[in-house]
C-alpha atoms as a PDB file:
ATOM      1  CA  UNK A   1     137.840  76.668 105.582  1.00  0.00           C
ATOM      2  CA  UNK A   2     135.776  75.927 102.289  1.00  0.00           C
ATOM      3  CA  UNK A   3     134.363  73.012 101.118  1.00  0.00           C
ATOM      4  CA  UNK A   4     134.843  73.742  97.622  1.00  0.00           C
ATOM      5  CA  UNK A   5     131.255  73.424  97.209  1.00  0.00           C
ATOM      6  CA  UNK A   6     130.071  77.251  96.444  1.00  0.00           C
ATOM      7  CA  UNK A   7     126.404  76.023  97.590  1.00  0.00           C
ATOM      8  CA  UNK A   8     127.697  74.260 100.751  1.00  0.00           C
ATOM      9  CA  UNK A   9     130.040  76.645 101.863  1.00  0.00           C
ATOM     10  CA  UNK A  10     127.086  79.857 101.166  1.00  0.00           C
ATOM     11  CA  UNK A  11     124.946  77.945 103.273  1.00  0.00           C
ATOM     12  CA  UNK A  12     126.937  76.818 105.990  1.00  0.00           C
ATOM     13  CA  UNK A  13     127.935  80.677 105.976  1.00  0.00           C
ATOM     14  CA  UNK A  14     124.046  81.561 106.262  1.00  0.00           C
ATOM     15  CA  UNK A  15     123.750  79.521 108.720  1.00  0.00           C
ATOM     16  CA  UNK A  16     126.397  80.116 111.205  1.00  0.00           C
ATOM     17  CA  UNK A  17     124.662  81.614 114.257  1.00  0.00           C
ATOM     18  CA  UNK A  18     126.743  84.520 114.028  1.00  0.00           C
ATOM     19  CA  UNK A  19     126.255  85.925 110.664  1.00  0.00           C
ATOM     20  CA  UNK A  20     122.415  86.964 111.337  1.00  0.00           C
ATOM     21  CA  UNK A  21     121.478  89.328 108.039  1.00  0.00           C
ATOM     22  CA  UNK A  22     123.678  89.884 105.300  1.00  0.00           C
ATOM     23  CA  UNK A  23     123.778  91.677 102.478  1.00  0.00           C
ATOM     24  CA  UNK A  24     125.101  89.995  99.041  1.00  0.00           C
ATOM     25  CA  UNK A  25     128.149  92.589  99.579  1.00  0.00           C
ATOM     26  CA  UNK A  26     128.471  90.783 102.834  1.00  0.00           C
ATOM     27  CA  UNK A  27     128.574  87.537 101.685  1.00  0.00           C
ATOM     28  CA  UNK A  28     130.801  88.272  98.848  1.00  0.00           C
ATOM     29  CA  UNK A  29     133.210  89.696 101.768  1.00  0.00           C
ATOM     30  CA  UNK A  30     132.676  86.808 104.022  1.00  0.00           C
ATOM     31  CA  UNK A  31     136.070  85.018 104.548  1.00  0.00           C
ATOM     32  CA  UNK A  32     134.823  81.662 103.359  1.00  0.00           C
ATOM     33  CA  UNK A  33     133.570  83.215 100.153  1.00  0.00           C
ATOM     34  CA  UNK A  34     136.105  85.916  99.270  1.00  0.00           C
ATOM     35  CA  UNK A  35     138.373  83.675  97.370  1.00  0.00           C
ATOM     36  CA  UNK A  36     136.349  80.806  96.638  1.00  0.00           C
ATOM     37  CA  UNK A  37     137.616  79.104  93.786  1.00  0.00           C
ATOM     38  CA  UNK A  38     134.276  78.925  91.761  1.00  0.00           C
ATOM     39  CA  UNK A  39     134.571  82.521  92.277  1.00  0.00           C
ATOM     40  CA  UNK A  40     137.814  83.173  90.947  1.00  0.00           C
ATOM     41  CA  UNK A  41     138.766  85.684  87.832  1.00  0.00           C
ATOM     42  CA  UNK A  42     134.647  87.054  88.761  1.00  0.00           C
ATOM     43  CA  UNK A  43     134.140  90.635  88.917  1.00  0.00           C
ATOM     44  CA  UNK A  44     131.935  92.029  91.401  1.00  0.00           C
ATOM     45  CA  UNK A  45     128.847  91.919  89.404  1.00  0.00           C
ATOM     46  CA  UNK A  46     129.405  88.832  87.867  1.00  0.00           C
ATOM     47  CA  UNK A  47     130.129  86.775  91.242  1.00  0.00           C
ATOM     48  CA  UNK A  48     126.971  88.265  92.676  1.00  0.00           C
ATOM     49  CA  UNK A  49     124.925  87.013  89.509  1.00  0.00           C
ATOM     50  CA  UNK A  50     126.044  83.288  90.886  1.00  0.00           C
ATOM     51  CA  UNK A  51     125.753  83.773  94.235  1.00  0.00           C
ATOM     52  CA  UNK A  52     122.168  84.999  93.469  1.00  0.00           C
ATOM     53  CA  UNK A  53     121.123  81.643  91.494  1.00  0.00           C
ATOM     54  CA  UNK A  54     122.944  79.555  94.488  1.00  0.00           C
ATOM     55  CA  UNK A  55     120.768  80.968  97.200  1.00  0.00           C
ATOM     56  CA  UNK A  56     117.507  80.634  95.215  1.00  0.00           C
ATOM     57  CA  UNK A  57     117.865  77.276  95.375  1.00  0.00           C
ATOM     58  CA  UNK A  58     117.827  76.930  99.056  1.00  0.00           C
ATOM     59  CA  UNK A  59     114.257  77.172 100.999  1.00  0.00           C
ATOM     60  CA  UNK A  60     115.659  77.939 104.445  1.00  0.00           C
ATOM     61  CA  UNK A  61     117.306  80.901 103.406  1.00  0.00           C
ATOM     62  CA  UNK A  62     114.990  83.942 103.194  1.00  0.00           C
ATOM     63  CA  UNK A  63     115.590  86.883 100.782  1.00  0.00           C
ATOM     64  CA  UNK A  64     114.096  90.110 102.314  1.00  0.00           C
ATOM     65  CA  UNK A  65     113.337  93.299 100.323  1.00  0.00           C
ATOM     66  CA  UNK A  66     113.554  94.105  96.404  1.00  0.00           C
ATOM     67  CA  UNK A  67     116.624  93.708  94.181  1.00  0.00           C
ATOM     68  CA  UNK A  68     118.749  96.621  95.122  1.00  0.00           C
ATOM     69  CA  UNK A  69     119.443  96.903  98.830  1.00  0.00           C
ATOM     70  CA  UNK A  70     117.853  92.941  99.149  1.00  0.00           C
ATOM     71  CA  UNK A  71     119.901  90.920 102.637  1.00  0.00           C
ATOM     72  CA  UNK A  72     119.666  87.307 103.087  1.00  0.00           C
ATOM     73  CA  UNK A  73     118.945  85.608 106.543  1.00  0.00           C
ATOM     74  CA  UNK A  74     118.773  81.833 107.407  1.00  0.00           C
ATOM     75  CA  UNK A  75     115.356  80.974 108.801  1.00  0.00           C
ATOM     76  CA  UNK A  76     114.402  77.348 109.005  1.00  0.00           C
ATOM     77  CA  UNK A  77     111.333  78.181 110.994  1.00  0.00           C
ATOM     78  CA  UNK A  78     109.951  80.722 108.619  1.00  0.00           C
ATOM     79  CA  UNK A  79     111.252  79.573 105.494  1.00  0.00           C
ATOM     80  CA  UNK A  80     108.363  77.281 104.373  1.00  0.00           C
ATOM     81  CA  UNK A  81     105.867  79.873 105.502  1.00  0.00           C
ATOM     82  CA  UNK A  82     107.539  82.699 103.506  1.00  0.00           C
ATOM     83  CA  UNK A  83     108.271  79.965 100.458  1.00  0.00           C
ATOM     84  CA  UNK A  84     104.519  79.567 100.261  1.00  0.00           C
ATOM     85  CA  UNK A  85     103.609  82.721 100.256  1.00  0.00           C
ATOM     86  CA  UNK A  86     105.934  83.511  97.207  1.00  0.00           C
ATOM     87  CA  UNK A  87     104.379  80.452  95.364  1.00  0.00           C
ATOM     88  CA  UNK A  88     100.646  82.333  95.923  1.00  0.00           C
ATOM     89  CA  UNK A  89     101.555  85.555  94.933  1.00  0.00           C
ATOM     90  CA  UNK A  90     103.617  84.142  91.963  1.00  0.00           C
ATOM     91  CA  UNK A  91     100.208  82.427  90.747  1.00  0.00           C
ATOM     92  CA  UNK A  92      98.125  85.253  91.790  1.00  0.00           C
ATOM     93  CA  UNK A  93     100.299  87.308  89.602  1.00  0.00           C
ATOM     94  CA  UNK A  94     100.394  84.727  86.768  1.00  0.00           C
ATOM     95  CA  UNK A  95      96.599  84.308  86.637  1.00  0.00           C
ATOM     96  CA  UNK A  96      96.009  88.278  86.102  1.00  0.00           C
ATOM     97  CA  UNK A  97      98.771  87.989  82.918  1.00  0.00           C
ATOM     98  CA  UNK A  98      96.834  85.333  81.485  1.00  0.00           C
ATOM     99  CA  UNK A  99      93.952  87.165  82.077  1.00  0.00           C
ATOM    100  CA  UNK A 100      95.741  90.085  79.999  1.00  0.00           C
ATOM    101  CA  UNK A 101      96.335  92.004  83.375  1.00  0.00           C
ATOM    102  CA  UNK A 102      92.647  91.597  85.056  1.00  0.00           C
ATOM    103  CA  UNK A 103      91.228  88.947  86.984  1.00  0.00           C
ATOM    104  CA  UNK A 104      88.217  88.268  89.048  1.00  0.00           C
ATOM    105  CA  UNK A 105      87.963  87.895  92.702  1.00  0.00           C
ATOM    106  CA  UNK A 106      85.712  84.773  92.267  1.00  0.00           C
ATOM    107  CA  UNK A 107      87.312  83.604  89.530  1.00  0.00           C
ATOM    108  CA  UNK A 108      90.938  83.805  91.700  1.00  0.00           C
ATOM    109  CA  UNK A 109      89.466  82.244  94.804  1.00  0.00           C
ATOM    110  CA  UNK A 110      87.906  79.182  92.401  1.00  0.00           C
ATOM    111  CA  UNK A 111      91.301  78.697  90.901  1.00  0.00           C
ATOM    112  CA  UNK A 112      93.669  78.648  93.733  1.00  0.00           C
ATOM    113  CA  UNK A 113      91.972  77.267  97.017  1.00  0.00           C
ATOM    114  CA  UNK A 114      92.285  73.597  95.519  1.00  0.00           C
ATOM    115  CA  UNK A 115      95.932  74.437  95.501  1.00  0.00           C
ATOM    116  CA  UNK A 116      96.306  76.423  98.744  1.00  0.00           C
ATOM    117  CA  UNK A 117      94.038  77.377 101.891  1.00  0.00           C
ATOM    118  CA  UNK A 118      91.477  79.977 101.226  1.00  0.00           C
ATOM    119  CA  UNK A 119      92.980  82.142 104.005  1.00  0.00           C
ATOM    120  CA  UNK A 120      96.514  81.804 102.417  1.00  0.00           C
ATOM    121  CA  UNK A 121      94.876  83.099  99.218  1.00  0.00           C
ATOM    122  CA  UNK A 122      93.379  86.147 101.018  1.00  0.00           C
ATOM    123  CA  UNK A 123      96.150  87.125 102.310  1.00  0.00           C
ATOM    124  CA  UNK A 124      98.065  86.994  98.992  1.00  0.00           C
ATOM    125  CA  UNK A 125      95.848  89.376  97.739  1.00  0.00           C
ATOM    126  CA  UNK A 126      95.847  91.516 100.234  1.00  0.00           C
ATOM    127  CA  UNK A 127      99.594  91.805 100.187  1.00  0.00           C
ATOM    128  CA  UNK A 128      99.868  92.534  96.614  1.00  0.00           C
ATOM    129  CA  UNK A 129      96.977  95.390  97.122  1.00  0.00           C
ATOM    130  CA  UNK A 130      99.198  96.993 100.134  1.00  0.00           C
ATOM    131  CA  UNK A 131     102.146  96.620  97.933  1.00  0.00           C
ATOM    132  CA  UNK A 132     100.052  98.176  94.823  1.00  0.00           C
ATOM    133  CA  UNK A 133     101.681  95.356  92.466  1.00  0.00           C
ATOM    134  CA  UNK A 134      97.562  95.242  92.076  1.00  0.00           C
ATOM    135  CA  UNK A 135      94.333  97.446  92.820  1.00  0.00           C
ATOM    136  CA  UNK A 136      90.688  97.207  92.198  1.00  0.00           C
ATOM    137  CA  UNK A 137      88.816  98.088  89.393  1.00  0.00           C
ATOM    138  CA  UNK A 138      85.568  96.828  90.481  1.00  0.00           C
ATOM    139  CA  UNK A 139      84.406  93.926  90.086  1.00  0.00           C
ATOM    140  CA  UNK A 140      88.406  92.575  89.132  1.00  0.00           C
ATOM    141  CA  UNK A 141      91.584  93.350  90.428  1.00  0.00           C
ATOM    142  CA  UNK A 142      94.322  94.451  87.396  1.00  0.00           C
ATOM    143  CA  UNK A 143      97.973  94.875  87.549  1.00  0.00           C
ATOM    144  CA  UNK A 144      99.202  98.278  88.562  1.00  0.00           C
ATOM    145  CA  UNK A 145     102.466  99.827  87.218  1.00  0.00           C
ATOM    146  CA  UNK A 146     103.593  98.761  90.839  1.00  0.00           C
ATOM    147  CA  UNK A 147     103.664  95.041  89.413  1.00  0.00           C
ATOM    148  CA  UNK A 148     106.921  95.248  87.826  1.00  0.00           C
ATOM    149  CA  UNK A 149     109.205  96.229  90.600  1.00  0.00           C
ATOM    150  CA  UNK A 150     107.043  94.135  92.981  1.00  0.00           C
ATOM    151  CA  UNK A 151     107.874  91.118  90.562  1.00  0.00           C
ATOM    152  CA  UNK A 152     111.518  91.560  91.909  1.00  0.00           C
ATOM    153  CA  UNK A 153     110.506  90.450  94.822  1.00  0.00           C
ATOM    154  CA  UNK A 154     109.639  87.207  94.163  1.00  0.00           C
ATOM    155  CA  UNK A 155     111.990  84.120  92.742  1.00  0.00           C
ATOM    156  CA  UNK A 156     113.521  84.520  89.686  1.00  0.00           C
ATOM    157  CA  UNK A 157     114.772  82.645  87.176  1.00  0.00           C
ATOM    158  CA  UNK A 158     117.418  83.415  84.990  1.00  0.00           C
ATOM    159  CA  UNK A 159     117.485  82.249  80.952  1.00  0.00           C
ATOM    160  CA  UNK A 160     120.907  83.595  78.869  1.00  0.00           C
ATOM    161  CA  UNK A 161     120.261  83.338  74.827  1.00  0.00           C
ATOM    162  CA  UNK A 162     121.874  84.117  71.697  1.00  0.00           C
ATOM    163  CA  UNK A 163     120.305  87.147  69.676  1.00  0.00           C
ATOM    164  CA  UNK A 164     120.862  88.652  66.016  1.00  0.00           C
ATOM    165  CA  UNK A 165     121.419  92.137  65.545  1.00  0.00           C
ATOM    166  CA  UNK A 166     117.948  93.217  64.830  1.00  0.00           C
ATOM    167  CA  UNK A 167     117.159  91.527  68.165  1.00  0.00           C
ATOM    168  CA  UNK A 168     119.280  93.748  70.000  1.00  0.00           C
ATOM    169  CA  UNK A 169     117.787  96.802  68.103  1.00  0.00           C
ATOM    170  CA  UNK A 170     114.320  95.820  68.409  1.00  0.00           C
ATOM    171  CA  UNK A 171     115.085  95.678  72.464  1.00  0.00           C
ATOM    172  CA  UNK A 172     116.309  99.125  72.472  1.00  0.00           C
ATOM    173  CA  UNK A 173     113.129 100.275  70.682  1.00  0.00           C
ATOM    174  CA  UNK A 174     111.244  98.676  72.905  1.00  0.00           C
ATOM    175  CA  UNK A 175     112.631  99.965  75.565  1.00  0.00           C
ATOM    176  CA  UNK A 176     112.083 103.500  74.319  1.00  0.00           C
ATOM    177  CA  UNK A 177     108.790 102.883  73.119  1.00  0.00           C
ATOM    178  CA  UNK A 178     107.320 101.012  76.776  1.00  0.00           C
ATOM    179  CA  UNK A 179     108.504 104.115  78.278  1.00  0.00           C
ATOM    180  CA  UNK A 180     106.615 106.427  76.276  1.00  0.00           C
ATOM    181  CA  UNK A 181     103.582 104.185  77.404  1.00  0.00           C
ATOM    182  CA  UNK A 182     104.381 104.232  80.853  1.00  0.00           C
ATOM    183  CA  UNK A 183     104.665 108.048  80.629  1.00  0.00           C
ATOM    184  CA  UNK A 184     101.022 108.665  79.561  1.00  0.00           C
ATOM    185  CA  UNK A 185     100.114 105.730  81.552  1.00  0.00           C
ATOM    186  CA  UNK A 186      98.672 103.917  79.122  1.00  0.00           C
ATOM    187  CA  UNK A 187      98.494  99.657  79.290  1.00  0.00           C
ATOM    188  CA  UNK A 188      99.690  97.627  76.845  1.00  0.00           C
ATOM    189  CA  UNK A 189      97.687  97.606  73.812  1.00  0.00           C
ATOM    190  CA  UNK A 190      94.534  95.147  73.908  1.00  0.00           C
ATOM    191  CA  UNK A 191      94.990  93.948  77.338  1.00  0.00           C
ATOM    192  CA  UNK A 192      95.247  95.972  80.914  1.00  0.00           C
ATOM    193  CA  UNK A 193      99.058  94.884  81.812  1.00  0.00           C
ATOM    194  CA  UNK A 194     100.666  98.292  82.277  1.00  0.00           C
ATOM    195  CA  UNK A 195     104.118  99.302  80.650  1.00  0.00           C
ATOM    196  CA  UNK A 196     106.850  99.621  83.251  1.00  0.00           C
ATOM    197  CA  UNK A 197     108.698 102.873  84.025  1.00  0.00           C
ATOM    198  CA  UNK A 198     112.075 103.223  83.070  1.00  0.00           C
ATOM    199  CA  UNK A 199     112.443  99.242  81.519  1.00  0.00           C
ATOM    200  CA  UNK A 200     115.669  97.837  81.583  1.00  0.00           C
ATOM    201  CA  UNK A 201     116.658  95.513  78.847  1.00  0.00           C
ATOM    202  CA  UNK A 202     115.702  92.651  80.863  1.00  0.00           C
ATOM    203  CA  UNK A 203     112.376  94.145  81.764  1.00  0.00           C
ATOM    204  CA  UNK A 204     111.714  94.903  78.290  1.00  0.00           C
ATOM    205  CA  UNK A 205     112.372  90.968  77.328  1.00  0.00           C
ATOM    206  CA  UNK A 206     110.194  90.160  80.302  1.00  0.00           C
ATOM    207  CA  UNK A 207     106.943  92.002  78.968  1.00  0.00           C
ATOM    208  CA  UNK A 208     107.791  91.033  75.702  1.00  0.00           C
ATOM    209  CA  UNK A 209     107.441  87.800  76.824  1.00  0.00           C
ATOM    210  CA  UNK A 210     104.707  87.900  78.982  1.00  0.00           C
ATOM    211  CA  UNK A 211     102.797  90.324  76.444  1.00  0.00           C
ATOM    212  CA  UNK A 212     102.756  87.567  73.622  1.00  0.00           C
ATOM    213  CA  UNK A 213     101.856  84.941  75.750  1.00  0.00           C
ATOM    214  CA  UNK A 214      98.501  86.752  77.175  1.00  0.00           C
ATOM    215  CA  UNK A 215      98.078  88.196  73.585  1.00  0.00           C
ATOM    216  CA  UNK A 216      98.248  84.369  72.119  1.00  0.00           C
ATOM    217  CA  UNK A 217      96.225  82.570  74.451  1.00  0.00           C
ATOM    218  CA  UNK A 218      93.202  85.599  74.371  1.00  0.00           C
ATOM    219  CA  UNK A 219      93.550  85.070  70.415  1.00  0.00           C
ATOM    220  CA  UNK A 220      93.240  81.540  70.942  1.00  0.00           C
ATOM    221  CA  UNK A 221      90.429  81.805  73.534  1.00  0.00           C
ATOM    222  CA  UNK A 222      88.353  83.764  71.012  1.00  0.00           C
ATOM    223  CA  UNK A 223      88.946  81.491  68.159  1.00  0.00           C
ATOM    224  CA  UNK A 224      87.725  78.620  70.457  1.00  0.00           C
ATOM    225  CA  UNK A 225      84.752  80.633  71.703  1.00  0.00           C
END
């Protein structure tokens, strides 16, 4: 029986002892879900986008694995451990794009271990090396093409805007043209983020985003210097 409540009714679905892992095909099947009236006149795709934001927003409820193929579990236990190692990654990440893609060692472990334990900070980096979002290029580490499907592991947001025509045109050139930079494997120009392979339109807005950002504040940084 639902509640109504999409987010009350997900997680009480989550976490029912007897539901263990689910996919979000799962949980889009799951009797309490399958005609939930927040849901209705969805398609698929749409329904999933929803259910996506509604489970970000809980901390006991763990997302394993990258977008396609991701399952959801409820684990109260693990949930803050795995929460805070999102939140280190997500800055270890963020401090290499506003260093234009390179950062440090020393510089990383000054930044963050007033924010988090030294060790948690270690093994952060260590993750993101197995998991080749990053590698060394001694003395720094620097975003490897690996970063952008890594990203999708982490919490996202999700922003919907309004765009003129040229926008839209200017996206599918971008597209095309961060592909051709991903195919000779060349980074972004002035900095050391790589291009993504194979950019969706969303992927395109993201390192259009984050490409302006590190190109502003290493403009402003030299003006200041």
């Amino acid at each position: 029986m639902t509640s109504n409540d999409l987010a009350t009714d997900v997680h009480n679905y989550l976490a029912d002892e007897n539901t263990g892992t689910v996919s979000m095909s799962e949980i889009q099947a799951a009797t309490i879900l399958a005609d939930h009236p927040e849901l209705a006149g969805m398609n698929a795709a749409r329904a999933a986008r929803k259910l996506r934001r509604v489970l970000a927003g809980f901390d006991d409820i763990v997302k394993l694995g990258a977008k396609r193929g991701a399952v959801y579990v409820y684990d109260p236990d693990d949930a803050a451990d795995k929460s805070r190692a999102s939140r280190v990654e997500e800055r270890i990440l963020m401090r290499h794009l506003y260093g234009g893609g390179r950062c440090s060692t020393e510089s990383l472990f000054e930044d963050l271990t007033g924010e988090f334990p030294k060790a948690a900070v270690d093994e952060g980096l260590h993750r993101l090396l197995r998991g080749e979002a990053l590698m060394f290029d001694h003395p720094d580490t620097i975003l490897s093409p690996g970063f952008w499907t890594h990203s999708g592991l982490l919490p996202r947001g999700s922003t919907s805007f309004t765009h003129a025509g040229t926008t839209r045109d200017s996206m599918e050139m971008l597209t095309e043209l961060l592909t051709e930079y991903a195919r000779d494997d060349k980074p972004l120009p002035g900095v050391s983020i790589p291009a993504p392979n194979a950019p969706s339109r969303s992927t395109a807005i993201e390192v259009a985003i984050i490409f302006t950002v590190a190109s502003l504040k290493s403009d402003l940084t030299v003006k200041q210097s």
